[in-house]
Protein backbone atom coordinates (compact mmCIF):
# COMPACT_ATOMS: atom_id res chain seq x y z
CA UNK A 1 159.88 27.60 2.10
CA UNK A 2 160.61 31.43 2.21
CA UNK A 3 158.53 33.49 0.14
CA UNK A 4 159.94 36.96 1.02
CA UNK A 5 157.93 39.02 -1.70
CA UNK A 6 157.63 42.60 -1.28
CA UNK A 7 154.92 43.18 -4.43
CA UNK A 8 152.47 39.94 -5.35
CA UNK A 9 148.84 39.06 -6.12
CA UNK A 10 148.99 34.93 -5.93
CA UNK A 11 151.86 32.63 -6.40
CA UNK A 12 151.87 28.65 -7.68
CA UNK A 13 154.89 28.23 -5.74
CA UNK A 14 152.37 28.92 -2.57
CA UNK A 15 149.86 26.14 -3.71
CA UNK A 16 152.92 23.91 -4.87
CA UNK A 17 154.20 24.00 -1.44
CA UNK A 18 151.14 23.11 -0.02
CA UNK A 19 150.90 20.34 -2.34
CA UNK A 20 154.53 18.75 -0.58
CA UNK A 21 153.59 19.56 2.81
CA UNK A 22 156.02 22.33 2.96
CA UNK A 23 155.48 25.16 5.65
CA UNK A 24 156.30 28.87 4.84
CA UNK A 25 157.36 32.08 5.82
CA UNK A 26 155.43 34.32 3.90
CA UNK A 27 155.07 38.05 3.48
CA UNK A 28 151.89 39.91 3.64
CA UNK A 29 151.50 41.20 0.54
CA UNK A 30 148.82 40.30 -2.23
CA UNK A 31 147.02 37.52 -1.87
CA UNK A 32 150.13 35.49 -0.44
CA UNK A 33 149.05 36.03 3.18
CA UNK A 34 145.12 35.10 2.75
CA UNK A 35 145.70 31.17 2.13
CA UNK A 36 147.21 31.21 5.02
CA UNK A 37 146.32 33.36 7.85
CA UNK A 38 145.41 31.95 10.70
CA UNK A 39 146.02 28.17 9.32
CA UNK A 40 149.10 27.26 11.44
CA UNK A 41 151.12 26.63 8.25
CA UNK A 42 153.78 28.74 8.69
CA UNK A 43 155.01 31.84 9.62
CA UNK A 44 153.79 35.43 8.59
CA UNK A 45 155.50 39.36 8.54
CA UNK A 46 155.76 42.50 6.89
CA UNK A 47 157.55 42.74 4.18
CA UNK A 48 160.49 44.27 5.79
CA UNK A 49 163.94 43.18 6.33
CA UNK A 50 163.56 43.16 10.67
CA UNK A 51 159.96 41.44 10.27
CA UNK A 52 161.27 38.57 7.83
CA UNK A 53 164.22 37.80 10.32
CA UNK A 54 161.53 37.87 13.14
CA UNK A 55 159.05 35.47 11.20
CA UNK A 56 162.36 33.03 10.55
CA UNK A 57 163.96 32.91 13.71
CA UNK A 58 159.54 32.32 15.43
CA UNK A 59 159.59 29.70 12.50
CA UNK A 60 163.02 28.00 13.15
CA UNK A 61 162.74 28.05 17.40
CA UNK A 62 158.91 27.04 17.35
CA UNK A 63 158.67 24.56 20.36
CA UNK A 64 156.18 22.43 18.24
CA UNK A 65 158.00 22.39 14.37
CA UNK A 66 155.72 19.37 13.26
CA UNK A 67 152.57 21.11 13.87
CA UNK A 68 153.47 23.27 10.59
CA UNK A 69 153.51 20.29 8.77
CA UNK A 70 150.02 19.41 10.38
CA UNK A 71 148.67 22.63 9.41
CA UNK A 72 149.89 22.09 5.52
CA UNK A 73 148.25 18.40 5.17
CA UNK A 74 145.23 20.20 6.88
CA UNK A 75 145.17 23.38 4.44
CA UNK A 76 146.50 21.16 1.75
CA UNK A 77 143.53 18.91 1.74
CA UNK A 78 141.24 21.79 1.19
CA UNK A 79 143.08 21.92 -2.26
CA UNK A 80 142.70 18.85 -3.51
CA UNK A 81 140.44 17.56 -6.96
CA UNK A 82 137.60 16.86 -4.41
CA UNK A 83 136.59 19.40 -2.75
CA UNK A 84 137.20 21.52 -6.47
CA UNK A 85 134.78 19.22 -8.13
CA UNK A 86 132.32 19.67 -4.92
CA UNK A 87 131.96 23.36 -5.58
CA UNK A 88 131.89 23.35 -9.05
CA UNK A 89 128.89 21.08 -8.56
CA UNK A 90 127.69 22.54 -5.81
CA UNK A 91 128.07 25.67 -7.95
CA UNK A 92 125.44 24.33 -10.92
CA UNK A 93 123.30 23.13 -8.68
CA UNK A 94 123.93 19.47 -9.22
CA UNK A 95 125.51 18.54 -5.29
C-alpha cells in the first residue's frame, strides 16, 4: 500500500492495512509516520516526488520482501481487541 500524503494527522486506511498484513510506503507527515517508524513494516520518505520514488524502488528491491509482512503481523498484533481491553483496564485500575 502507498500512502503518498503530503498533509495528514491519522488515517484508517493505515490501521486497515495493518489489519490485512499489508506493508506500506508511507510519507512522513502527521501522525502517518509514528505507527510505524522503526517497525520494519514498510517503507518511509519525505513527502516529495524524488523521496517517494526512493522509498518504492528500497521497498520493491528489498532483498528480504517477506520480512515486511513479518513486521505488519508483529505491529498488527499490537492492535488487536486484547491488548485495547488490557489498557483500558489497566487504565481503571482493574488489570
Amino acid at each position: 500500500m502507498v500512502l503518498p500524503y503530503r498533509h495528514a494527522t491519522q488515517s484508517g486506511v493505515t490501521q486497515a492495512a495493518l489489519h490485512f498484513g499489508v506493508p506500506m510506503v508511507v510519507t512522513r507527515v502527521g501522525g502517518l509516520a509514528e505507527e510505524l517508524e522503526g517497525k520494519g513494516a514498510g517503507e518511509l520518505c519525505q513527502p516529495e516526488v524524488g523521496e517517494l520514488a526512493a522509498a518504492l524502488q528500497r521497498f520493491c528491491t528489498h532483498p528480504n520482501r517477506s520480512s515486511y509482512r513479518d513486521s505488519v503481523q508483529k505491529l498488527a498484533s499490537l492492535y488487536g481487541w486484547r491488548p485495547f481491553a488490557e489498557a483500558v483496564l489497566a487504565d481503571e485500575g482493574i488489570v
